[in-house]
Protein backbone atom coordinates (compact mmCIF):
# COMPACT_ATOMS: atom_id res chain seq x y z
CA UNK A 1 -41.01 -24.82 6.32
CA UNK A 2 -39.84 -21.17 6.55
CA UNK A 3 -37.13 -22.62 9.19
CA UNK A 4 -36.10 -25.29 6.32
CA UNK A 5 -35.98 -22.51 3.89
CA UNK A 6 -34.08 -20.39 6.22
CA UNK A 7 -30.95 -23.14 7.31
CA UNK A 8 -31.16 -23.98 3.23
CA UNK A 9 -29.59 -19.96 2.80
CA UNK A 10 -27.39 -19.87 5.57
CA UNK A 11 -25.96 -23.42 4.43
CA UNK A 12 -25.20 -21.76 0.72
CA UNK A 13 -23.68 -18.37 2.00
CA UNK A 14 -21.58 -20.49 3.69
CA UNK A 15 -20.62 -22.95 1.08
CA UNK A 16 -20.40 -19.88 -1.21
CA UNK A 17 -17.78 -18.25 0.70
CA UNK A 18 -15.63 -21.41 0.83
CA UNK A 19 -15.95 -21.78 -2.88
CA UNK A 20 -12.31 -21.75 -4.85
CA UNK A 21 -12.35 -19.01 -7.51
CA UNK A 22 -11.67 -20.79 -11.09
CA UNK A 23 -9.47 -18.95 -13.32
CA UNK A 24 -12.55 -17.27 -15.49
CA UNK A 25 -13.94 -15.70 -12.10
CA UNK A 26 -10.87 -14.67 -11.19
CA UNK A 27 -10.00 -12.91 -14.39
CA UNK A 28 -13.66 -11.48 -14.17
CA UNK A 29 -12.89 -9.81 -10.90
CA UNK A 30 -9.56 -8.56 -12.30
CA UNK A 31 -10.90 -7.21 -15.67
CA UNK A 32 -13.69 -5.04 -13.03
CA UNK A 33 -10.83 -3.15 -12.07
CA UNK A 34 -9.54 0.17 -13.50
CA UNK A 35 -6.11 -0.33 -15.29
CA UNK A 36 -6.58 -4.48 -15.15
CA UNK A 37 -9.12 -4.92 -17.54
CA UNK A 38 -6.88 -6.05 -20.73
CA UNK A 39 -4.60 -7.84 -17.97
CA UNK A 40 -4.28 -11.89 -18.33
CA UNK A 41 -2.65 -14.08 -16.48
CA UNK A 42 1.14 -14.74 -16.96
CA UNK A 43 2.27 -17.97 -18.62
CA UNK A 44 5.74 -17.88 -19.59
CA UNK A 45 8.15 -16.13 -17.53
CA UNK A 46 11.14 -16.18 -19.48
CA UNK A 47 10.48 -14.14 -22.80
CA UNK A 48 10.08 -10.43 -22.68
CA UNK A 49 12.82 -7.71 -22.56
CA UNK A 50 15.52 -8.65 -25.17
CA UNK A 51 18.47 -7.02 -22.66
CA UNK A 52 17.16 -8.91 -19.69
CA UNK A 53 16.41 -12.43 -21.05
CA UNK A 54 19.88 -12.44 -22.46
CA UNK A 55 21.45 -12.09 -18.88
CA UNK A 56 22.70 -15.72 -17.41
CA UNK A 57 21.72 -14.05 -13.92
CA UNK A 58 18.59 -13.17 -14.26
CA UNK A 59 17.20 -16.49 -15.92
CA UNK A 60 19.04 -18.21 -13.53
CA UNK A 61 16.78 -16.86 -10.65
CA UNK A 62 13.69 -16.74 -12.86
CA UNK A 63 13.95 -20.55 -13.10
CA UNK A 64 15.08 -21.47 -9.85
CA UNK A 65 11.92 -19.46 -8.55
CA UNK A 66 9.69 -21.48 -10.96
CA UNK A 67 6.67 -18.88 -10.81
CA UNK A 68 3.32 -19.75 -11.27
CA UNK A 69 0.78 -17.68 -12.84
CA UNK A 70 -2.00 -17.93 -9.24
CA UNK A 71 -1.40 -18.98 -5.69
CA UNK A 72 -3.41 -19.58 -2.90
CA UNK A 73 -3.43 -18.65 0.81
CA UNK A 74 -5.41 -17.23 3.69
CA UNK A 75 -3.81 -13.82 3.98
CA UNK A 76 -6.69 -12.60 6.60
CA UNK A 77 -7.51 -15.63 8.57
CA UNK A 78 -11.30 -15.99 7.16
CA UNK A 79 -10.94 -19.52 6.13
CA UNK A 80 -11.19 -18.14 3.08
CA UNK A 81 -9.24 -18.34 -0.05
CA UNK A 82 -7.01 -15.49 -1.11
CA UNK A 83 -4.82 -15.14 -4.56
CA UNK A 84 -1.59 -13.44 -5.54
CA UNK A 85 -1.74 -13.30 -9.40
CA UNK A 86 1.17 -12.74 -11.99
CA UNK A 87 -0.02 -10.73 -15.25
CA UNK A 88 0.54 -9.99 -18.35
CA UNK A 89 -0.21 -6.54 -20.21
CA UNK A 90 -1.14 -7.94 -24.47
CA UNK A 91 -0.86 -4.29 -25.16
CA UNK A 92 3.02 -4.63 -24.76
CA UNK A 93 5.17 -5.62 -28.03
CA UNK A 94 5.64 -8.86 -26.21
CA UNK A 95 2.45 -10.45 -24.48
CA UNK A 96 4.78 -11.99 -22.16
CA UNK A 97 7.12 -8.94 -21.74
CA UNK A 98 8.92 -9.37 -18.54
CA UNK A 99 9.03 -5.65 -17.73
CA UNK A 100 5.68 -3.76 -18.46
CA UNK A 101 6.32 -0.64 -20.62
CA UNK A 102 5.75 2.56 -18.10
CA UNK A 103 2.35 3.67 -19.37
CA UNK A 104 0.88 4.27 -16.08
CA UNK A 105 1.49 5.40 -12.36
CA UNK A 106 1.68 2.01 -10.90
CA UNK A 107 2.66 -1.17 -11.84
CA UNK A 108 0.20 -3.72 -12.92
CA UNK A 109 2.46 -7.14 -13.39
CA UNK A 110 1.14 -8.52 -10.22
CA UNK A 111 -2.30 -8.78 -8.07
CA UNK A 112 -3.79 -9.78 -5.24
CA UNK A 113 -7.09 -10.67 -3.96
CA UNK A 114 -8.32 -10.38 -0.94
CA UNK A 115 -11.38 -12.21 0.29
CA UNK A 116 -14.05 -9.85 2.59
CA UNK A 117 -17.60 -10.33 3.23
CA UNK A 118 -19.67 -10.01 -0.07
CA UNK A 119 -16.34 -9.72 -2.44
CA UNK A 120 -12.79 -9.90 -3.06
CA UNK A 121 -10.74 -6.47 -2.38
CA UNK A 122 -7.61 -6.03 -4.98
CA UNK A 123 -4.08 -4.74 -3.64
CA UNK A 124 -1.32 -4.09 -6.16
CA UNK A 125 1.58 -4.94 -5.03
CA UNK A 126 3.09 -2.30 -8.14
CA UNK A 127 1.29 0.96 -6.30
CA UNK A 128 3.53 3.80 -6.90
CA UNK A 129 5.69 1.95 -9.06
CA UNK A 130 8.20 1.87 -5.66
CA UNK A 131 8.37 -1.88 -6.85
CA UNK A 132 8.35 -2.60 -10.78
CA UNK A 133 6.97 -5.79 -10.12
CA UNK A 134 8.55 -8.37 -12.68
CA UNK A 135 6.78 -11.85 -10.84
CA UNK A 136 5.61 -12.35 -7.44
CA UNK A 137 5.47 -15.68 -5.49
CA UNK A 138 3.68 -16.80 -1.84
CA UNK A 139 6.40 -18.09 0.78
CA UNK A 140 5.53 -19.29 4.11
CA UNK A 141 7.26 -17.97 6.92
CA UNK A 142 6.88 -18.61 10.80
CA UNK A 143 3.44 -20.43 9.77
CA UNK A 144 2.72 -16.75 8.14
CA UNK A 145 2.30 -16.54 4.47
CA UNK A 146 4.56 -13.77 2.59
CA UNK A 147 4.83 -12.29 -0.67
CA UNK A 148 8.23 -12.24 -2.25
CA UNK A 149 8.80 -9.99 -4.97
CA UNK A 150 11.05 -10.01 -7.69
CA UNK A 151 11.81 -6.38 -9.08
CA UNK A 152 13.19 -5.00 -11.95
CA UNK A 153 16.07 -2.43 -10.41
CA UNK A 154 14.84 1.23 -11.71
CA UNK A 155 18.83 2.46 -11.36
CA UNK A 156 20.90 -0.37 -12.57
CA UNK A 157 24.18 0.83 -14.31
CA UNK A 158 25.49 -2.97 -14.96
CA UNK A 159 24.43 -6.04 -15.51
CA UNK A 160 25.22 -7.70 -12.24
CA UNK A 161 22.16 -5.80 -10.21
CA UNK A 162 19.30 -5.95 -12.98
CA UNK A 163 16.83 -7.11 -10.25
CA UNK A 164 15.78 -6.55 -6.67
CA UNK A 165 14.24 -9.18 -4.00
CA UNK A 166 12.05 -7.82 -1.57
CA UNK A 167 9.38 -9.31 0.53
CA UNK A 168 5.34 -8.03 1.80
CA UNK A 169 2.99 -8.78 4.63
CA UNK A 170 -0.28 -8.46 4.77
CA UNK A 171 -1.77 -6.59 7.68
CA UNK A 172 -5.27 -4.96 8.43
CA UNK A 173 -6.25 -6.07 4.74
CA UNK A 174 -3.06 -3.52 3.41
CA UNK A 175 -0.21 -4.64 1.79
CA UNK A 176 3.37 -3.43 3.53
CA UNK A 177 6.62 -5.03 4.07
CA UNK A 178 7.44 -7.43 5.83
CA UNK A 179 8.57 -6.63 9.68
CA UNK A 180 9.58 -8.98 12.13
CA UNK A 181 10.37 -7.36 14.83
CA UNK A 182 7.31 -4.55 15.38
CA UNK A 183 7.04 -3.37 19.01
CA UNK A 184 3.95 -1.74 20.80
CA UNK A 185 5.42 2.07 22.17
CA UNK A 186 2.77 4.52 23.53
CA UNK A 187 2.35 7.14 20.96
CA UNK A 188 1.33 10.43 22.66
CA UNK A 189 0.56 12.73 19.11
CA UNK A 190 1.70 12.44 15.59
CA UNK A 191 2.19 15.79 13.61
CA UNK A 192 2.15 15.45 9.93
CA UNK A 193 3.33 18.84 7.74
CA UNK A 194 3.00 19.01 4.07
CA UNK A 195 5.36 21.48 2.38
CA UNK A 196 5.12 22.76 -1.27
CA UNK A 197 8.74 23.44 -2.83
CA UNK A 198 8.66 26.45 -4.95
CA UNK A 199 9.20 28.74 -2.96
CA UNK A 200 9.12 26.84 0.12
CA UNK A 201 5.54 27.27 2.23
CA UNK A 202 3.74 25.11 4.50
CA UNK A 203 0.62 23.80 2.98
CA UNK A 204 -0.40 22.58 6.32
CA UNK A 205 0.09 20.45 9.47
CA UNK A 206 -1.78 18.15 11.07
CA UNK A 207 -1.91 17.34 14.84
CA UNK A 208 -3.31 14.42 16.42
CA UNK A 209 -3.82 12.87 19.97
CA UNK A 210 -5.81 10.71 21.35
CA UNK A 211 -7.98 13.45 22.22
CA UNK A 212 -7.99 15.60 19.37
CA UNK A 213 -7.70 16.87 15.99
CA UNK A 214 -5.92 19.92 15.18
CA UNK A 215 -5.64 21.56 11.41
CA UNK A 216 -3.27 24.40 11.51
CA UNK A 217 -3.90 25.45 7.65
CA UNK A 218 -2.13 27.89 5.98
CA UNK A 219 -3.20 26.95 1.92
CA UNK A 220 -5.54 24.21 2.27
CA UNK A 221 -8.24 24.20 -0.29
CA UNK A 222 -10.37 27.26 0.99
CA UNK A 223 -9.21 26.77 4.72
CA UNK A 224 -6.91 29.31 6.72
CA UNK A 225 -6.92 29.40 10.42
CA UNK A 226 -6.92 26.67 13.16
CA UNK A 227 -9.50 24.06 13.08
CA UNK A 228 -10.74 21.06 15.52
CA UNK A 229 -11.66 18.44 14.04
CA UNK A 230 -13.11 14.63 14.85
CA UNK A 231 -10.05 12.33 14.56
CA UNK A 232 -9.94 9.88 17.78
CA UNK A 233 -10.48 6.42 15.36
CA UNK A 234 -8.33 7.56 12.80
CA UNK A 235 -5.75 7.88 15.78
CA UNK A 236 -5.80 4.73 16.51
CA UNK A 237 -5.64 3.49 13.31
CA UNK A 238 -2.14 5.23 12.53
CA UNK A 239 -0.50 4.71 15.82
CA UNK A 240 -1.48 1.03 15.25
CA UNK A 241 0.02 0.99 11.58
CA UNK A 242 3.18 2.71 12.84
CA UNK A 243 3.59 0.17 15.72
CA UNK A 244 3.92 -2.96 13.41
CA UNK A 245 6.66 -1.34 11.09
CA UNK A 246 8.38 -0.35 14.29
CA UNK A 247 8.68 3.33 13.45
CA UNK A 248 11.41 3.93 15.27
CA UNK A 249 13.71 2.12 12.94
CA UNK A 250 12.05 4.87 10.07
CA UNK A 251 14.90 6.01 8.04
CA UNK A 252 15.06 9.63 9.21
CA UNK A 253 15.35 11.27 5.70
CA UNK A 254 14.23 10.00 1.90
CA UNK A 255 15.53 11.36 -1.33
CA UNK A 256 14.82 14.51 -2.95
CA UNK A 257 13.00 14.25 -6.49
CA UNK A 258 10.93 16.38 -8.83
CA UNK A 259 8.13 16.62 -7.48
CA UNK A 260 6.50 19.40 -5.62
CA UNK A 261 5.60 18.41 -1.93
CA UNK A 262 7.40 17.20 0.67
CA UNK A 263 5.99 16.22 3.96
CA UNK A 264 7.68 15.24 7.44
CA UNK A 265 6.48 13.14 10.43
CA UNK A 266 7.27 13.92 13.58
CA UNK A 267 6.04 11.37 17.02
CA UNK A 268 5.88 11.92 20.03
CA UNK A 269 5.71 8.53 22.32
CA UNK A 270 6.93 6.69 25.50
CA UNK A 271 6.46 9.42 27.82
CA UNK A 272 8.42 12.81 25.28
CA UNK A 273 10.58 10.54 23.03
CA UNK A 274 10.63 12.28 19.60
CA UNK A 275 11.14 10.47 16.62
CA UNK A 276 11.13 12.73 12.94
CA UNK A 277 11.35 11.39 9.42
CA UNK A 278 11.49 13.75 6.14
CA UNK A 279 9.89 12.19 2.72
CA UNK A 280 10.54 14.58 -0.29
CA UNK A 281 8.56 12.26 -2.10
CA UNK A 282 10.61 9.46 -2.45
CA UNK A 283 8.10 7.43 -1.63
CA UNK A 284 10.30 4.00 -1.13
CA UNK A 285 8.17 1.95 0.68
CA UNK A 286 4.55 0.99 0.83
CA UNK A 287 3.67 1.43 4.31
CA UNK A 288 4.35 5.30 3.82
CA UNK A 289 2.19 5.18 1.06
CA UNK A 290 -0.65 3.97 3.32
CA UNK A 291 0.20 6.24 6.27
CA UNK A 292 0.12 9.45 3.47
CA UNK A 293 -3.28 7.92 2.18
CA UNK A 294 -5.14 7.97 5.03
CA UNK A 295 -3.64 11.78 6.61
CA UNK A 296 -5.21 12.70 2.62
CA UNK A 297 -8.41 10.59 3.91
CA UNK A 298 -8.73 12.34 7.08
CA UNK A 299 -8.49 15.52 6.61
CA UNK A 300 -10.65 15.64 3.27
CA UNK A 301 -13.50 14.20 5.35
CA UNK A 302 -13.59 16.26 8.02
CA UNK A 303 -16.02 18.34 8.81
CA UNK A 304 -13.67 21.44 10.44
CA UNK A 305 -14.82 23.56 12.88
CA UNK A 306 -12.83 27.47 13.19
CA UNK A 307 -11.24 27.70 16.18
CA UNK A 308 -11.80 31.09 17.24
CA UNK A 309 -9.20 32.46 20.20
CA UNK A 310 -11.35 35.39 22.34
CA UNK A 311 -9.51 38.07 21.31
CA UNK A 312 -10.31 37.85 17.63
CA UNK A 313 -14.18 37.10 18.83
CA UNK A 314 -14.03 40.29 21.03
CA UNK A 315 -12.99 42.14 17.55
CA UNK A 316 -15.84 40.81 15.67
């Protein structure tokens, strides 16, 4: 009986986890997110910004696009099913406003949902604002399915370039552009600085290798000094990242804005080749968001250990 009992469970987990989300679960999940909860889904895509909808362009590619509020695909290869969601904010003037009003960080006219283990995982395509996500559609490509994006351009001066077209992949459950062409290089060590403007100091750089885990701190948090650290995974992680954008083709240099910090990349693969990039926190793509995210993961989790050279122990 107990084995009856047992196959009963294992035959529900699994028809749980091929179950198709209806539209109330889906909005439940949503709504258990900070920033979505007064987010519904998006209905009619051509009313909203006054300027905009009057602009033969832009409904031109609105309605050739025909946008859906949900689609489906299997993003991870689970078997299970995954949803890219367009929204729409009821706080705005227009519940249907094509561009959401900039009350926040990110942008929040898009979602997706990512199926793991016990629940679903939400990426915003909108993180950082580096896309102001107006509607976003699933394409297949290659027998790979993509998200394209449809952006409202932040630095339009006419009316002929009111929107941008841009497309995202989904890799190790994070969202990132698409690449087509990544290549596998060696990467020998990565060394991440972080710079603070005004007046210009080093904050900090980070080394890593296969091997090891070097801090070099000048004014972070409490730390000054050289420290080891435990950072072989993490390694792996980012040199595996890195590898499917094909880093090499990193635009050496992004654009200077107001903010504070900078930081610059430098990486050191295929036996010495060097390749540097600068961000003064222009922050243009996502994948550079995720590579920043997880140095800030890294080295806040570590557990640093002084490194002491002998003749500052012989002092002691």
């Amino acid at each position: 009986m107990k084995l009856i009992y047992l196959l009963i469970g294992i035959f529900l987990l699994q028809s749980c986890g091929r179950k198709k989300l209806n539209e109330d679960e889906i909005l439940e999940i949503i709504h258990s997110n900070e920033s979505y909860e007064n987010m519904n889904l998006k209905k009619d895509f051509l009313t909203g910004n006054e300027f905009i909808d009057s602009t033969t362009a832009f409904k031109k590619i609105l309605n050739q696009e025909n946008f859906k509020p949900i689609y489906e695909a299997d993003f991870n290869n689970d078997g299970k099913k995954d949803y890219l969601l367009n929204l729409a904010d009821p706080r705005a003037l227009d519940n249907n406003n094509v561009v959401k009003p900039h009350i926040s960080e990110h942008n929040y006219n898009s979602a997706l949902l990512i199926s793991g283990n016990k629940s679903y995982r939400l990426l915003n395509p909108g993180k950082g604002r580096i896309y102001e996500v107006i509607a976003s559609k699933i394409i297949q490509f290659n027998n790979q399915p993509l998200i394209k994006l449809i952006s409202y351009h932040q630095g339009f001066d006419n009316s002929f370039h009111l929107f941008d077209i841009d497309t995202l992949m989904i890799k190790n459950n994070e969202l990132m552009e698409y690449y087509s062409d990544s290549k596998k290089h060696t990467v020998e060590k990565i060394i991440f600085t972080k710079n603070e403007h005004f007046p210009p100091v080093r904050l900090y750089q980070l080394t890593l290798t296969k091997d090891s885990l070097i801090l070099h701190s000048d004014h972070y948090k409490n730390l000054k000094g050289n420290f080891s650290g435990d950072g072989y995974y993490s390694f792996e992680k980012m040199v595996n990242g890195l590898n499917q954008v094909n880093f090499i083709k990193i635009n050496e240099k992004y654009p200077f804005s107001n903010d504070d910090f900078s930081e610059s990349t430098e990486i050191i693969f295929d036996n010495g080749k060097s390749k540097k990039f600068y961000d003064y926190n222009g922050k243009r793509y996502l994948f550079l968001m995720n590579f920043y995210e997880k140095i800030d993961t890294l080295i806040s989790n570590q557990k640093w250990t002084e490194i002491i050279h002998s003749s500052k122990r012989n002092n002691r």
